[in-house]
N, C-alpha and C. Protein backbone atom coordinates (compact mmCIF):
# COMPACT_ATOMS: atom_id res chain seq x y z
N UNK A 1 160.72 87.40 -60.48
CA UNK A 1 159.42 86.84 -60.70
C UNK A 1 159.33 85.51 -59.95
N UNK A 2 158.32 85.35 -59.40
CA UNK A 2 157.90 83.46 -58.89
C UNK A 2 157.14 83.05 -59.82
N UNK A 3 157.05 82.13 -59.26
CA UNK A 3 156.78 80.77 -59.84
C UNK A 3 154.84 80.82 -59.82
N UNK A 4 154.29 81.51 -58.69
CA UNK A 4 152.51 81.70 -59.11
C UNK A 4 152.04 82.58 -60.23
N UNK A 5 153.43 83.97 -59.94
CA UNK A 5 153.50 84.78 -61.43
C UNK A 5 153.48 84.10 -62.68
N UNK A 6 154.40 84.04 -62.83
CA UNK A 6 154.87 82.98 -63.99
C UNK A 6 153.27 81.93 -65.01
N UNK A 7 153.26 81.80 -63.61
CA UNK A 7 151.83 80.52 -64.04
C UNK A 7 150.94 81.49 -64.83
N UNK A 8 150.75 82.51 -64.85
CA UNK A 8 149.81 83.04 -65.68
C UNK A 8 149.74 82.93 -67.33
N UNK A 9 150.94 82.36 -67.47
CA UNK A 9 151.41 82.64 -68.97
C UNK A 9 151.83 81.52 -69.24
N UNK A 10 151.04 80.37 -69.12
CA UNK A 10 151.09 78.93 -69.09
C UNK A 10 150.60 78.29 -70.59
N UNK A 11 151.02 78.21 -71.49
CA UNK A 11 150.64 78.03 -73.07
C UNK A 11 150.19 79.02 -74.06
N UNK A 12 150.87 79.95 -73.49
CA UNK A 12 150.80 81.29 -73.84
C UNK A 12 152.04 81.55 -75.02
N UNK A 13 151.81 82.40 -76.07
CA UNK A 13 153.02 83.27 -76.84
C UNK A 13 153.63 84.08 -76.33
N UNK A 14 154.64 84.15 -75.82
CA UNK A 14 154.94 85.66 -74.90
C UNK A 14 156.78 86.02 -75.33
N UNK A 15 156.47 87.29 -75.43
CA UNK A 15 157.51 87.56 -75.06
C UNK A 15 158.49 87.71 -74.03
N UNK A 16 159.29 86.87 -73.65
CA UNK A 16 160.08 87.02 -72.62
C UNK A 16 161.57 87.68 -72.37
N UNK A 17 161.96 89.04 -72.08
CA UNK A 17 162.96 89.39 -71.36
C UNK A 17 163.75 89.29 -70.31
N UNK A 18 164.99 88.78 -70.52
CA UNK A 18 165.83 88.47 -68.97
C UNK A 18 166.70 88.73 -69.48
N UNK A 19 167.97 88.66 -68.39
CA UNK A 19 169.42 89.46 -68.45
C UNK A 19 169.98 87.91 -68.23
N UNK A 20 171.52 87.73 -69.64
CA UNK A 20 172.12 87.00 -69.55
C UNK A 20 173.35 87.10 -68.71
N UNK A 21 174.07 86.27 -68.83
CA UNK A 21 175.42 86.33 -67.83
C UNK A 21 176.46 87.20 -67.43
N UNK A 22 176.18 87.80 -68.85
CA UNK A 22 176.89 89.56 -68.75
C UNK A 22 176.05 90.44 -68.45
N UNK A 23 174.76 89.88 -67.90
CA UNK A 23 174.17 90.99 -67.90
C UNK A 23 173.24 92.32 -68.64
N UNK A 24 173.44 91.41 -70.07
CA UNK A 24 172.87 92.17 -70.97
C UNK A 24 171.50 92.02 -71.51
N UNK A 25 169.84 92.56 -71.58
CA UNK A 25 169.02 92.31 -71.47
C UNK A 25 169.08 91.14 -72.98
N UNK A 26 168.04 90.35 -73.19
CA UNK A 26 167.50 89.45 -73.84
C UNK A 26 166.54 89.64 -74.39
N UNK A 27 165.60 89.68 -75.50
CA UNK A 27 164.09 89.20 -75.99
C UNK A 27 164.21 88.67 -76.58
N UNK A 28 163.42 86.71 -75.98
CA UNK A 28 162.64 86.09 -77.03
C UNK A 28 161.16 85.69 -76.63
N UNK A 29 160.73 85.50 -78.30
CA UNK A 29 159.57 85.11 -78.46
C UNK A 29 159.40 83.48 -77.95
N UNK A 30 158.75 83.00 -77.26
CA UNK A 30 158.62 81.67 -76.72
C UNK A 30 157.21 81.40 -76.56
N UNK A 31 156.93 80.11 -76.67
CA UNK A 31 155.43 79.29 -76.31
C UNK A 31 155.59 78.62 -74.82
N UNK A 32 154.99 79.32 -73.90
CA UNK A 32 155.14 78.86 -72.41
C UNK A 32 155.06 77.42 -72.37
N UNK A 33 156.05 76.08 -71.83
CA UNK A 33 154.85 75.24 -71.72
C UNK A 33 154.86 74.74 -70.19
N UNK A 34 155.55 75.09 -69.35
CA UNK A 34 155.58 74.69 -68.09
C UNK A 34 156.88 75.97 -67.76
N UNK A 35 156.34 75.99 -66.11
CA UNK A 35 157.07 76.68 -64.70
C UNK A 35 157.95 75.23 -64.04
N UNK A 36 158.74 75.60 -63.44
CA UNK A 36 159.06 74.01 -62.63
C UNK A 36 160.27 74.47 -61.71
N UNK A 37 160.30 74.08 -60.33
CA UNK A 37 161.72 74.22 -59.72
C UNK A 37 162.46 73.10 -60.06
N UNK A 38 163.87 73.66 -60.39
CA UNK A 38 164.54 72.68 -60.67
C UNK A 38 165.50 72.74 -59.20
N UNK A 39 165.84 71.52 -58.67
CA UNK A 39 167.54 71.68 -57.73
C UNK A 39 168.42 71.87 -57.93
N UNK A 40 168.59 72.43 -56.99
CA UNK A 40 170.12 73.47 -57.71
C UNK A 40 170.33 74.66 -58.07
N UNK A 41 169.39 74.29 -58.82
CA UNK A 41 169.41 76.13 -59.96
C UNK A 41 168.30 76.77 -59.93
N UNK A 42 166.73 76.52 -59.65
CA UNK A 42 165.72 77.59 -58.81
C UNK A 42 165.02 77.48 -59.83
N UNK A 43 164.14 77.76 -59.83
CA UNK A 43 162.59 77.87 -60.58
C UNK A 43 162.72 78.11 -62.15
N UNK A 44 162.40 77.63 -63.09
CA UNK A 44 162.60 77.67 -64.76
C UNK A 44 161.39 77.96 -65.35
N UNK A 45 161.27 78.50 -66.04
CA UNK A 45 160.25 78.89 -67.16
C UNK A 45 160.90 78.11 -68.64
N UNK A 46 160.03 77.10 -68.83
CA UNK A 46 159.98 76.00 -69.73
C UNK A 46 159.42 76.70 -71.23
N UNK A 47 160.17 76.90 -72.10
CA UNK A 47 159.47 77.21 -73.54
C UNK A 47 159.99 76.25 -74.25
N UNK A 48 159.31 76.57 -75.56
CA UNK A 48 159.68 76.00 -76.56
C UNK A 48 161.40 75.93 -76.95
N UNK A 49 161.72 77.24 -77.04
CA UNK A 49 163.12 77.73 -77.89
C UNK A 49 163.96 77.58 -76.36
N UNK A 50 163.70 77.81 -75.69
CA UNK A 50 164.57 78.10 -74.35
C UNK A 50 164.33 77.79 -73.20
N UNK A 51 165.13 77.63 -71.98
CA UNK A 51 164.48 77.54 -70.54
C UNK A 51 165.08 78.95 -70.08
N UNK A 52 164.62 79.24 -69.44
CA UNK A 52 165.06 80.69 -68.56
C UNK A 52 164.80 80.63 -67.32
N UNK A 53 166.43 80.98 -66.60
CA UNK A 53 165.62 80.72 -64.83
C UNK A 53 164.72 82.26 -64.46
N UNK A 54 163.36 82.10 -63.70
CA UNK A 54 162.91 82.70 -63.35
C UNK A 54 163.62 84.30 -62.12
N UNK A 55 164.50 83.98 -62.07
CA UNK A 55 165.57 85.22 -61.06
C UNK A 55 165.85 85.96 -62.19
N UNK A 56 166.34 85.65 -63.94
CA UNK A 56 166.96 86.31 -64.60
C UNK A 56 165.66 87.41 -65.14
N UNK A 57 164.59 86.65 -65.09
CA UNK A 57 163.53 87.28 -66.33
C UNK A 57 163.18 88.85 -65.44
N UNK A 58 162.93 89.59 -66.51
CA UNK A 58 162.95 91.49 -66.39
C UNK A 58 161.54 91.51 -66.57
N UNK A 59 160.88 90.98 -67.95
CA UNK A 59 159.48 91.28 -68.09
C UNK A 59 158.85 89.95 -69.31
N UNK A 60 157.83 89.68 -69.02
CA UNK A 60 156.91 88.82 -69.76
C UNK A 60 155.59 89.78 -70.26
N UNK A 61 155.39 89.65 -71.82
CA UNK A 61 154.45 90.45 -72.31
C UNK A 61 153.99 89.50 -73.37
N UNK A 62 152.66 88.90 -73.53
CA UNK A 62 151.79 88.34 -74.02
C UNK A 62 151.39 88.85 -75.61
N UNK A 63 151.76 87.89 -76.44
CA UNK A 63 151.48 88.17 -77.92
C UNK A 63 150.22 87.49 -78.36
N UNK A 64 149.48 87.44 -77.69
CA UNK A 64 147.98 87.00 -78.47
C UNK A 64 147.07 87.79 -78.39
């Protein structure tokens, strides 16, 4: 996913799926509150509960 994707779901409830370090898929529930590249480590999706880099995430699905 990028970072214009991403922007759609900008203070949004969403569910977000990504694969952790083993590889094993993820779902949490999060409140979007910012996209942002970070250096170093590549584009983040900013929530409440978590940051998630944007390379890991599988699917974003909207709970409102």
């Amino acid at each position: 996913m990028q970072i214009p994707e991403a922007k759609q779901y900008l203070g949004r409830h969403c569910a977000v799926t990504f694969r952790d370090r083993r590889g094993d898929e993820i779902t949490k529930n999060l409140h979007v509150h910012d996209v942002q590249f970070v250096p170093l480590y590549g584009a983040y999706l900013i929530g409440d509960i978590e940051d998630v880099c944007l390379d890991r995430v599988t699917s974003i699905n909207t709970l409102e």
